[in-house]
C-alpha atoms as a PDB file:
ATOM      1  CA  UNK A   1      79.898 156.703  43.926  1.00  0.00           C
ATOM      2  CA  UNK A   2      80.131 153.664  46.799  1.00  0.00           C
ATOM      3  CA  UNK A   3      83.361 154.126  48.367  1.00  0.00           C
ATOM      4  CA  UNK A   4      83.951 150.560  48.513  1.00  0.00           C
ATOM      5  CA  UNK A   5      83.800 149.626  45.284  1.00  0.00           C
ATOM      6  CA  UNK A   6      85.529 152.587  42.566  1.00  0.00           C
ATOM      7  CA  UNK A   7      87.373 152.515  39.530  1.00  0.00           C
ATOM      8  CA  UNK A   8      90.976 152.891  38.214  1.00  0.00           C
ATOM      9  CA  UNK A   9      92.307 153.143  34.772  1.00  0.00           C
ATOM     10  CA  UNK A  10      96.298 152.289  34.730  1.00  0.00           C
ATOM     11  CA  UNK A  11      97.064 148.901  36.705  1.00  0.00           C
ATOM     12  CA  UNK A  12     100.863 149.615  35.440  1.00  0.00           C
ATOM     13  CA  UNK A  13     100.605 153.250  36.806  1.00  0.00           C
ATOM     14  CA  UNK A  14      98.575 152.965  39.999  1.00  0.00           C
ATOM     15  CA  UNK A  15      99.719 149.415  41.657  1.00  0.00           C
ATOM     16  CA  UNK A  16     100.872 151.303  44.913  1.00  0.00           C
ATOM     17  CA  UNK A  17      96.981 151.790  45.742  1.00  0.00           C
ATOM     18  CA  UNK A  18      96.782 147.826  46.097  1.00  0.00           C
ATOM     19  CA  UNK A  19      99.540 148.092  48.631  1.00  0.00           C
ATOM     20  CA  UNK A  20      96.423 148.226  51.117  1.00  0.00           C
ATOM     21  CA  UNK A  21      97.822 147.103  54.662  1.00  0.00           C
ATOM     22  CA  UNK A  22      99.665 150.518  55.066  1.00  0.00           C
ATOM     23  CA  UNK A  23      96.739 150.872  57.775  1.00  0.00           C
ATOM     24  CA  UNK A  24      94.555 153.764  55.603  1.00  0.00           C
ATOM     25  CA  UNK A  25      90.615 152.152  55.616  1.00  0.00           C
ATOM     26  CA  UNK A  26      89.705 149.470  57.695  1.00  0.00           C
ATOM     27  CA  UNK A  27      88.832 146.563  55.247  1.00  0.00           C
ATOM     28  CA  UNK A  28      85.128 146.217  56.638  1.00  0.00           C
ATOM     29  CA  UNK A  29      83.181 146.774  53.798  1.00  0.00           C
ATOM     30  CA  UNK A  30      81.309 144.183  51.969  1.00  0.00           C
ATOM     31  CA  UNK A  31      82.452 142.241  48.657  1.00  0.00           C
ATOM     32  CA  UNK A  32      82.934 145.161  45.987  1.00  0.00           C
ATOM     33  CA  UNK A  33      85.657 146.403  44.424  1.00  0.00           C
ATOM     34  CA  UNK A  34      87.655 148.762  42.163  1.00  0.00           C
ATOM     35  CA  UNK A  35      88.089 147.307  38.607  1.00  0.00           C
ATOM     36  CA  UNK A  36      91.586 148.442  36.124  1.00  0.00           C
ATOM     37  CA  UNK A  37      90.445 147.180  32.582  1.00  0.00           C
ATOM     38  CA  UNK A  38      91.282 147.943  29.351  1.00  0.00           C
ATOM     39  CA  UNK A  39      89.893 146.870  25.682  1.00  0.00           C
ATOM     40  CA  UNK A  40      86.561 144.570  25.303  1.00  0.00           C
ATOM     41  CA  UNK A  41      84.199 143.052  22.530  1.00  0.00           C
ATOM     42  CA  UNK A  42      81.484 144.353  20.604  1.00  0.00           C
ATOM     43  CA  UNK A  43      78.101 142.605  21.316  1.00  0.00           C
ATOM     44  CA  UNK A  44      74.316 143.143  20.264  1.00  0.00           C
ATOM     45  CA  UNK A  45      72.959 144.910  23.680  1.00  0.00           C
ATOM     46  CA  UNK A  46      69.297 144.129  24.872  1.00  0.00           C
ATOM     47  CA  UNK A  47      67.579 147.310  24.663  1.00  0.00           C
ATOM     48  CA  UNK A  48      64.973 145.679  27.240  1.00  0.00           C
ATOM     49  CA  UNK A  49      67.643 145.086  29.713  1.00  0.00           C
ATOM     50  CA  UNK A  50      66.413 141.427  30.064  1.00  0.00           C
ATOM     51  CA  UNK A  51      64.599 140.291  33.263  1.00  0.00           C
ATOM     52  CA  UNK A  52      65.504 142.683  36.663  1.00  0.00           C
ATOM     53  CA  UNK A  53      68.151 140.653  38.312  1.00  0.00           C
ATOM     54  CA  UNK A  54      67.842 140.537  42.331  1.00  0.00           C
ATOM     55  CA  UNK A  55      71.689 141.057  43.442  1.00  0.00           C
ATOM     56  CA  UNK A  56      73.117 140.578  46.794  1.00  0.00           C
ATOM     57  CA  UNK A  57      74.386 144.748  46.031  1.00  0.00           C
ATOM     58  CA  UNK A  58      73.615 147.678  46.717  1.00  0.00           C
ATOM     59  CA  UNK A  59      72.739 150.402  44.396  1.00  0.00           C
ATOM     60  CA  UNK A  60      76.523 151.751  44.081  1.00  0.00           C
ATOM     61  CA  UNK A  61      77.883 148.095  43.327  1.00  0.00           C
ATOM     62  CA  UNK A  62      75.859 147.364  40.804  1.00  0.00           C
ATOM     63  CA  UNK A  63      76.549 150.649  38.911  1.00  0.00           C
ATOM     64  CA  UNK A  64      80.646 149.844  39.273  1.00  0.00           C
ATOM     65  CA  UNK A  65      80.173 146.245  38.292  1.00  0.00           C
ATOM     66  CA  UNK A  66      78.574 147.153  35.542  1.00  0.00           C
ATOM     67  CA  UNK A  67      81.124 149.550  34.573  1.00  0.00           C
ATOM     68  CA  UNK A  68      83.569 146.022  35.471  1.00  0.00           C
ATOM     69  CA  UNK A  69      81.532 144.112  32.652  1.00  0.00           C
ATOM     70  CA  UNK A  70      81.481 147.343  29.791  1.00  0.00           C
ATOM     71  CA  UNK A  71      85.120 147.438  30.074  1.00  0.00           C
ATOM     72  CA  UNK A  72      86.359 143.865  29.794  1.00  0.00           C
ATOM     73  CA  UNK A  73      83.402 142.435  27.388  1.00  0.00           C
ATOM     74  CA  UNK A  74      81.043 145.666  26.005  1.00  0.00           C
ATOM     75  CA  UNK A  75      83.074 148.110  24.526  1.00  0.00           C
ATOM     76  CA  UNK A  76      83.729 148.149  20.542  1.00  0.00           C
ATOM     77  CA  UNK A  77      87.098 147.115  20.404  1.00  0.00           C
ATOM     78  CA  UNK A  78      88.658 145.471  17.584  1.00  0.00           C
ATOM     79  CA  UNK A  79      89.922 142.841  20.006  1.00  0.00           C
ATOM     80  CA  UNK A  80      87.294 140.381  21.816  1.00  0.00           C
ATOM     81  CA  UNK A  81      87.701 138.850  25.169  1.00  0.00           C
ATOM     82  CA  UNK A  82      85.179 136.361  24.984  1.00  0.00           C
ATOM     83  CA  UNK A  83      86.884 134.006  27.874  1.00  0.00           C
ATOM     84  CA  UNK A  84      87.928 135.621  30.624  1.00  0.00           C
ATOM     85  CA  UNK A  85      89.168 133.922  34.087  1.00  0.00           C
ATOM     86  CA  UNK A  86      88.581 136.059  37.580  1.00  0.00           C
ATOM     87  CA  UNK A  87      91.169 134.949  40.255  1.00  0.00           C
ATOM     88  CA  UNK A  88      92.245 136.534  44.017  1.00  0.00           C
ATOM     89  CA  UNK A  89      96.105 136.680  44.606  1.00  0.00           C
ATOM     90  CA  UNK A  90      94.965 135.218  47.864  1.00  0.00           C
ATOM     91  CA  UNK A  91      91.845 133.170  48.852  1.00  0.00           C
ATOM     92  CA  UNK A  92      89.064 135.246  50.763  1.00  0.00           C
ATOM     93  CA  UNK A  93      89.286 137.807  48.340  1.00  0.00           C
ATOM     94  CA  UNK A  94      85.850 137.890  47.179  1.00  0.00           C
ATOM     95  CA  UNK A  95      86.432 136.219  43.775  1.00  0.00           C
ATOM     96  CA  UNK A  96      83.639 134.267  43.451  1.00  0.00           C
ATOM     97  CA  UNK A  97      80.897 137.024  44.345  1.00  0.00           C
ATOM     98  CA  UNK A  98      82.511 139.519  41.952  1.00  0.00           C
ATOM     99  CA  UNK A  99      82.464 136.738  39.499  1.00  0.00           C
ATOM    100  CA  UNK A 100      78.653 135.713  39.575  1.00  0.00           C
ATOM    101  CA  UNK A 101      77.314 139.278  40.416  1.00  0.00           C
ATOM    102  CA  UNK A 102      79.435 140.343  36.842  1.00  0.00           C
ATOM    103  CA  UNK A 103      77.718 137.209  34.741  1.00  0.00           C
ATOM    104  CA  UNK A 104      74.798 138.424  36.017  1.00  0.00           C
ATOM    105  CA  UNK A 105      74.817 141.711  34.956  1.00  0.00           C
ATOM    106  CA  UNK A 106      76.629 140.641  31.751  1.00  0.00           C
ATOM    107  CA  UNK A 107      73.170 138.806  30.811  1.00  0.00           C
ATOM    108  CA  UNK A 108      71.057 141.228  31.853  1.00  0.00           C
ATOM    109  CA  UNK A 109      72.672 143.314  29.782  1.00  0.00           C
ATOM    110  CA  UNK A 110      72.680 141.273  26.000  1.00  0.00           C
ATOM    111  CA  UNK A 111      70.704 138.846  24.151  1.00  0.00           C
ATOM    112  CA  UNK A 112      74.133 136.493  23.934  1.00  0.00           C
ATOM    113  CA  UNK A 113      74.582 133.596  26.153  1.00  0.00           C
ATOM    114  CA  UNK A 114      77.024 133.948  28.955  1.00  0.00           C
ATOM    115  CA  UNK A 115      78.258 130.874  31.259  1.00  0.00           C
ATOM    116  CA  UNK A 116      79.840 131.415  34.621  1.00  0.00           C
ATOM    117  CA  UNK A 117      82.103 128.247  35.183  1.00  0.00           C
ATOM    118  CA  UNK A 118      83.471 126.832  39.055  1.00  0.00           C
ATOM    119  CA  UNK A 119      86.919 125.898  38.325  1.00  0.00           C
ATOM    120  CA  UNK A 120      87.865 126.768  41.947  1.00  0.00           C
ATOM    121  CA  UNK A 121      87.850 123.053  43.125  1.00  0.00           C
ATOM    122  CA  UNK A 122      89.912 123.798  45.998  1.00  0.00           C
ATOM    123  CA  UNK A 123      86.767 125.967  47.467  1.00  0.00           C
ATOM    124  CA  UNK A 124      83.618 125.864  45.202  1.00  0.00           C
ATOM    125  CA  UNK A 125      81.274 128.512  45.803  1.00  0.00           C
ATOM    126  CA  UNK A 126      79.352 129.515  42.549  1.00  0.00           C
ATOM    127  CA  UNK A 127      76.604 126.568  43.145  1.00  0.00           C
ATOM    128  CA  UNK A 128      75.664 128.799  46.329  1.00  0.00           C
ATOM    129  CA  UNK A 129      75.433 132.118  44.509  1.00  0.00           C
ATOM    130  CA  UNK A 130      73.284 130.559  42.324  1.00  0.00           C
ATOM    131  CA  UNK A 131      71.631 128.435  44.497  1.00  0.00           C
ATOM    132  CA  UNK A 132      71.744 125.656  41.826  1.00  0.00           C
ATOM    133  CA  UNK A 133      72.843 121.626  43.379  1.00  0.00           C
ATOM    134  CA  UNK A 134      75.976 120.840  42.816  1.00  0.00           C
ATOM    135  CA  UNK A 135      76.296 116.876  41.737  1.00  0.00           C
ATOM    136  CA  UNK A 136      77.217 117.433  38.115  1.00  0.00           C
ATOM    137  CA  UNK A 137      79.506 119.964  36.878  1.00  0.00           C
ATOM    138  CA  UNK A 138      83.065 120.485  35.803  1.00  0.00           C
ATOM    139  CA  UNK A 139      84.651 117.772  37.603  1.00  0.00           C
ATOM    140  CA  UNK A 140      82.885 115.182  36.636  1.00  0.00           C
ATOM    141  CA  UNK A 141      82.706 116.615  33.233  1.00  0.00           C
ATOM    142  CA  UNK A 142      86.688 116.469  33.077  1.00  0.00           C
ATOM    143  CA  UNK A 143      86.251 112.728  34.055  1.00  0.00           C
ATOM    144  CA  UNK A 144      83.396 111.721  31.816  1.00  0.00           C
ATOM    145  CA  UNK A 145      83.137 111.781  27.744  1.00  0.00           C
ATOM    146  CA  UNK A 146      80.031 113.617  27.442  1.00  0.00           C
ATOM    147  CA  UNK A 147      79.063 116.851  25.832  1.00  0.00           C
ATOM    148  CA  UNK A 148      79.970 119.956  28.307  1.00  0.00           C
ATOM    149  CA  UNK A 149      76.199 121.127  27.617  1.00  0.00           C
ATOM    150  CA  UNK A 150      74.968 117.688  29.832  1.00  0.00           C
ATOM    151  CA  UNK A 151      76.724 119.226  32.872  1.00  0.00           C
ATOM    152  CA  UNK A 152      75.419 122.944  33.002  1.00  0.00           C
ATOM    153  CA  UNK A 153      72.418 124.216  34.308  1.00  0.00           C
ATOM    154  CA  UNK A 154      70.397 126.927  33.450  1.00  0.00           C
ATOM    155  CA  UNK A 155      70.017 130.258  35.588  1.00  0.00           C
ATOM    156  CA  UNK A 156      67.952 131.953  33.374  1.00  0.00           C
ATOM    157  CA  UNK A 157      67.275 132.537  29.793  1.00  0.00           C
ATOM    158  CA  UNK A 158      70.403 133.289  28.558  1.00  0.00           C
ATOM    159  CA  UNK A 159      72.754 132.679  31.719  1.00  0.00           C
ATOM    160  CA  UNK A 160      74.141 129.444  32.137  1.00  0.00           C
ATOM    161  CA  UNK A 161      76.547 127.729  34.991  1.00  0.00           C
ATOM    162  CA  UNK A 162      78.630 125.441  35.076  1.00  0.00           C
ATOM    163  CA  UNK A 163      79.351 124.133  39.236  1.00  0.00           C
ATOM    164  CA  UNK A 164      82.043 122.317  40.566  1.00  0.00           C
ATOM    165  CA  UNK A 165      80.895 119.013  40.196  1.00  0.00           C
ATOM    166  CA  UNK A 166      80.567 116.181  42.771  1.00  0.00           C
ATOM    167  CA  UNK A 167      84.710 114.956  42.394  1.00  0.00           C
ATOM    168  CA  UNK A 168      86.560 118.508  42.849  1.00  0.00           C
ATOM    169  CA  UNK A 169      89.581 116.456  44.199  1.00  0.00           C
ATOM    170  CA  UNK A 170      89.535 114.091  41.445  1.00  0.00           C
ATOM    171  CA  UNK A 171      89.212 117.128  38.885  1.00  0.00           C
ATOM    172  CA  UNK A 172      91.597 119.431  40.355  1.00  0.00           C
ATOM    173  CA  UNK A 173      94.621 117.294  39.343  1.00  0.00           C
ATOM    174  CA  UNK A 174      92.896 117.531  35.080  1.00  0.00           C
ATOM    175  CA  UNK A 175      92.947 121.896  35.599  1.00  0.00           C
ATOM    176  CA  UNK A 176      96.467 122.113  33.873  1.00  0.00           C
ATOM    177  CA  UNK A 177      95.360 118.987  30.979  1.00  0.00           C
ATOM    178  CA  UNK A 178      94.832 118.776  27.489  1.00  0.00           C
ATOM    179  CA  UNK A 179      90.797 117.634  29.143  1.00  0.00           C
ATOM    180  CA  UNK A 180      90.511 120.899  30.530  1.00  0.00           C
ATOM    181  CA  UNK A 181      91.512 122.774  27.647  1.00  0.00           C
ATOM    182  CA  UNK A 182      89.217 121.038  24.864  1.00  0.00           C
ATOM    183  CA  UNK A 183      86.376 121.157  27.757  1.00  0.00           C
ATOM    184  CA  UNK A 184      87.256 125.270  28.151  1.00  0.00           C
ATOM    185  CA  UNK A 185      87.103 125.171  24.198  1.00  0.00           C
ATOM    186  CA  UNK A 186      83.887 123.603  24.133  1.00  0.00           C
ATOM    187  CA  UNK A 187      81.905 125.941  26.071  1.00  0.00           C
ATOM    188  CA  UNK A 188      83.328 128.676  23.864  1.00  0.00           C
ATOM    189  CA  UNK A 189      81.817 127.427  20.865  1.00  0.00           C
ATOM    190  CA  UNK A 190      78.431 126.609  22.861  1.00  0.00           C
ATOM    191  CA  UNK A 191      78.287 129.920  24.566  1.00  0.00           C
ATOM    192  CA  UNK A 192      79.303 133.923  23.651  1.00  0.00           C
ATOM    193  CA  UNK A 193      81.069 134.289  26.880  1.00  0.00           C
ATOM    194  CA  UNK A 194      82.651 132.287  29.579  1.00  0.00           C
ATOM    195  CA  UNK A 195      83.248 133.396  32.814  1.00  0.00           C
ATOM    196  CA  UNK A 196      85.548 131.794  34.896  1.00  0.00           C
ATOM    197  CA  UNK A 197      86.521 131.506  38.997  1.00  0.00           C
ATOM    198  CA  UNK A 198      89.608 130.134  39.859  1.00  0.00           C
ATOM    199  CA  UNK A 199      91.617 129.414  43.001  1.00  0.00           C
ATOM    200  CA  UNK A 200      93.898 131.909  44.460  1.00  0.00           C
ATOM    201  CA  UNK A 201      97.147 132.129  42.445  1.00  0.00           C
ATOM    202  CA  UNK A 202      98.867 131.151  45.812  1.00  0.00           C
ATOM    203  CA  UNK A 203      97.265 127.856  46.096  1.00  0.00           C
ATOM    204  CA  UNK A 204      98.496 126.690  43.258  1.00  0.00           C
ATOM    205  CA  UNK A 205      99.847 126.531  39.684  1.00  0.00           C
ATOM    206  CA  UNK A 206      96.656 125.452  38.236  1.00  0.00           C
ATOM    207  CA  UNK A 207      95.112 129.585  37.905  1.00  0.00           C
ATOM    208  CA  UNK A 208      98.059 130.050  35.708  1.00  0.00           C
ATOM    209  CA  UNK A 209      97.631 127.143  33.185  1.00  0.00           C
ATOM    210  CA  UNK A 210      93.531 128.164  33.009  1.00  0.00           C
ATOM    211  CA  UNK A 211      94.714 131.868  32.203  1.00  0.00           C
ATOM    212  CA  UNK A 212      96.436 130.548  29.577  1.00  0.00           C
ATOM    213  CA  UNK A 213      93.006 129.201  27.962  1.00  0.00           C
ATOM    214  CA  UNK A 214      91.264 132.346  28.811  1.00  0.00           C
ATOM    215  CA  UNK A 215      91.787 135.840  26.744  1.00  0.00           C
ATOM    216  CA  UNK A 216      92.671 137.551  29.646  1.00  0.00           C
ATOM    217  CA  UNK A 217      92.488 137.660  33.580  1.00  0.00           C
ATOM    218  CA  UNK A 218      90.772 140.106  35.828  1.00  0.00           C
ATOM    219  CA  UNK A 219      92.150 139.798  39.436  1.00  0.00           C
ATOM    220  CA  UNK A 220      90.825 140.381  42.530  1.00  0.00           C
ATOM    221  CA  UNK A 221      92.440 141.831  45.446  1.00  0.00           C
ATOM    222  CA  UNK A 222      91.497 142.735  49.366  1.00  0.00           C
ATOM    223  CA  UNK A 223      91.995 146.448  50.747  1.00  0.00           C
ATOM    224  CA  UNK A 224      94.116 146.098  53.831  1.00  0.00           C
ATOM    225  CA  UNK A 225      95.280 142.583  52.560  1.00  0.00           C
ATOM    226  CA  UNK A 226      96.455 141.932  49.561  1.00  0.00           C
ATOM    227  CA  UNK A 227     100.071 143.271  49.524  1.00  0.00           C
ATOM    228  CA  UNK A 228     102.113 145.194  46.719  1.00  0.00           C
ATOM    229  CA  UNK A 229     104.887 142.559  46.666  1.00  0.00           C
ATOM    230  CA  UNK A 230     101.907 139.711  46.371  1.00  0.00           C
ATOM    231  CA  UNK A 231     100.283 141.431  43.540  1.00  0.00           C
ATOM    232  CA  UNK A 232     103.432 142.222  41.524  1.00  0.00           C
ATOM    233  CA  UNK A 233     104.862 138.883  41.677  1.00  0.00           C
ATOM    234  CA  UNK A 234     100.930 137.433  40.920  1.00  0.00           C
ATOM    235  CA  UNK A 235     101.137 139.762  37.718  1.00  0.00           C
ATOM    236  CA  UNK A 236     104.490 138.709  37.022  1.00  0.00           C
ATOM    237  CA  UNK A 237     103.703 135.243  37.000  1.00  0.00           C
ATOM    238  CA  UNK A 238     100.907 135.792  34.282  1.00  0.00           C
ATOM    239  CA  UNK A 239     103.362 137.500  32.295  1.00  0.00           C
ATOM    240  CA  UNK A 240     105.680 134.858  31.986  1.00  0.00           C
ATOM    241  CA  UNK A 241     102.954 132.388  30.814  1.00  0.00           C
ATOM    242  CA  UNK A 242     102.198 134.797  28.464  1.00  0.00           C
ATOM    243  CA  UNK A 243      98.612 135.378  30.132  1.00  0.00           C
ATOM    244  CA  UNK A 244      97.103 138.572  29.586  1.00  0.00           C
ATOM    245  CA  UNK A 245      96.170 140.517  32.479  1.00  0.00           C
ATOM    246  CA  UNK A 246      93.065 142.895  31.894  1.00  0.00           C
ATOM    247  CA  UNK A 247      93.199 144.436  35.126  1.00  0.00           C
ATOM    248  CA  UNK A 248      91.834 144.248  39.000  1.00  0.00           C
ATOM    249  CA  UNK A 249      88.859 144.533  41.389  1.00  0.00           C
ATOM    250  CA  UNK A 250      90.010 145.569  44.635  1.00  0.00           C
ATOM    251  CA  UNK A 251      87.283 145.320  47.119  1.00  0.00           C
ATOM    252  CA  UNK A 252      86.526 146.076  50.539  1.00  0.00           C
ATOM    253  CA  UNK A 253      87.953 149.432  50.421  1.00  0.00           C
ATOM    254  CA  UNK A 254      86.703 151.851  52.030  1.00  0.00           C
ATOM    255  CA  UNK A 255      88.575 154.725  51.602  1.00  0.00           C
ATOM    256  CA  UNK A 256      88.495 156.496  48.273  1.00  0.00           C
ATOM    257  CA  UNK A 257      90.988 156.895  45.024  1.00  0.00           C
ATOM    258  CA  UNK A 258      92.840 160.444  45.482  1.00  0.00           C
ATOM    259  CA  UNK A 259      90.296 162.838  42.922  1.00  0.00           C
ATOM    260  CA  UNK A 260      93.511 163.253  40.649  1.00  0.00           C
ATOM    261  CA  UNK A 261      93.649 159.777  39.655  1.00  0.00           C
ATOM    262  CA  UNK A 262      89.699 159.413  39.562  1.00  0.00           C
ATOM    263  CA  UNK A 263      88.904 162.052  37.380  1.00  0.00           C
ATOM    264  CA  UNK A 264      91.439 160.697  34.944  1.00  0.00           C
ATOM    265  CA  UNK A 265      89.091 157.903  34.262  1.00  0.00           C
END
């Protein structure tokens, strides 16, 4: 079990253990986390596993992302989440490396298709993980008529992205629109699941009004950063909007969950 990256169960129960700046673990590690999900979607698995994916994780990581990606979108729950938007309470929280390490493993995992969408046009990043350009994506696709499938490009066989774009500041104000919601609704009906990275909730109101086209959120906190207060008024906020919230990652911890709590899981 990596120390850095384990998982919790209750986010109602156990939201004390994201008050991380109480000066227990040091905050060094690299970005990993601790996922708190609940229900997901059944899917058709690949027995084959699909091609072996080269990660920027170790060994541990991988094993407790892909315990992230059973929980929100692999288990046989009546209820899918199909759609589901990743978002820090703060920026530097290692949203967009959770996010792209968990579509990867998501496709390595079934024969559906899976997208991974930028919509963090404050700080794009997902291009990079990818190492796919970055002159026609989102942005322009919030700006322009054409079909959503003209602005993604493929990863692999059945992983898909959709970058930033080359007009982020020109896009950022369309987040909240009517545009973004038929374009969110469109890559829903051309893929099985959508994946999405947002901005921080405290840059703006934007994460909030994407949650609300998503089926749920998964956020992503910072050990010895991200503060209780922060994270209860972030989950709060979602609430209000009526945005579900399936749980967190909380990375760069490096000291572990108390063995009561984990062997609850």
């Amino acid at each position: 079990m990596s120390k850095n990256f384990e998982l919790l169960q209750n986010l109602a129960k156990e939201r004390d253990l994201f008050d991380t700046g109480s000066g227990t673990g040091t905050g060094t590690g690299t970005n990993t986390g601790t996922a708190v999900i609940s229900e997901a979607r059944p899917v058709e698995v690949n027995p084959m596993g699909g091609s072996p994916l080269q990660l920027a994780a170790d060994e541990g990581q991988r094993d407790e992302l892909g315990k992230l990606v059973q929980r929100v979108f692999l288990q046989r729950e009546p209820e899918a989440f199909r759609s589901v938007l990743f978002c820090g309470t703060e920026p530097g929280n290692g949203c967009s490396w959770t996010c792209a390490r968990a579509a990867e493993i998501l496709a390595s995992q079934v024969r559906a298709s899976v997208c991974v969408v930028d919509a963090n046009l404050r700080a794009p990043s997902l291009h990079r993980e990818f190492g796919v350009e970055n002159h026609h994506g989102l942005s322009d696709s919030l700006l322009a008529g054409d079909p959503i499938r003209s602005f993604i490009s493929p990863v692999r066989h059945n992983l898909a992205i959709l970058s930033c774009g080359a007009n982020p500041s020109s896009g950022r104000a369309l987040l909240s629109s009517d545009r973004m919601r038929s374009r969110l609704a469109e890559l829903n009906q051309e893929f099985d699941f959508v994946l999405i990275d947002a901005s921080s909730v405290s840059m703006g109101n934007e994460t909030v009004a994407l949650g609300r086209a998503a089926d749920g959120v998964v956020l992503i906190l910072k050990a010895s950063s991200s503060r209780r207060d922060s994270v209860r008024q972030t989950i709060q906020q979602f609430e209000n909007a009526s945005v579900r919230v399936l749980g967190a990652v909380l990375n760069q911890r490096t000291f572990p969950v108390p063995a009561g709590l984990y062997h609850r899981l």
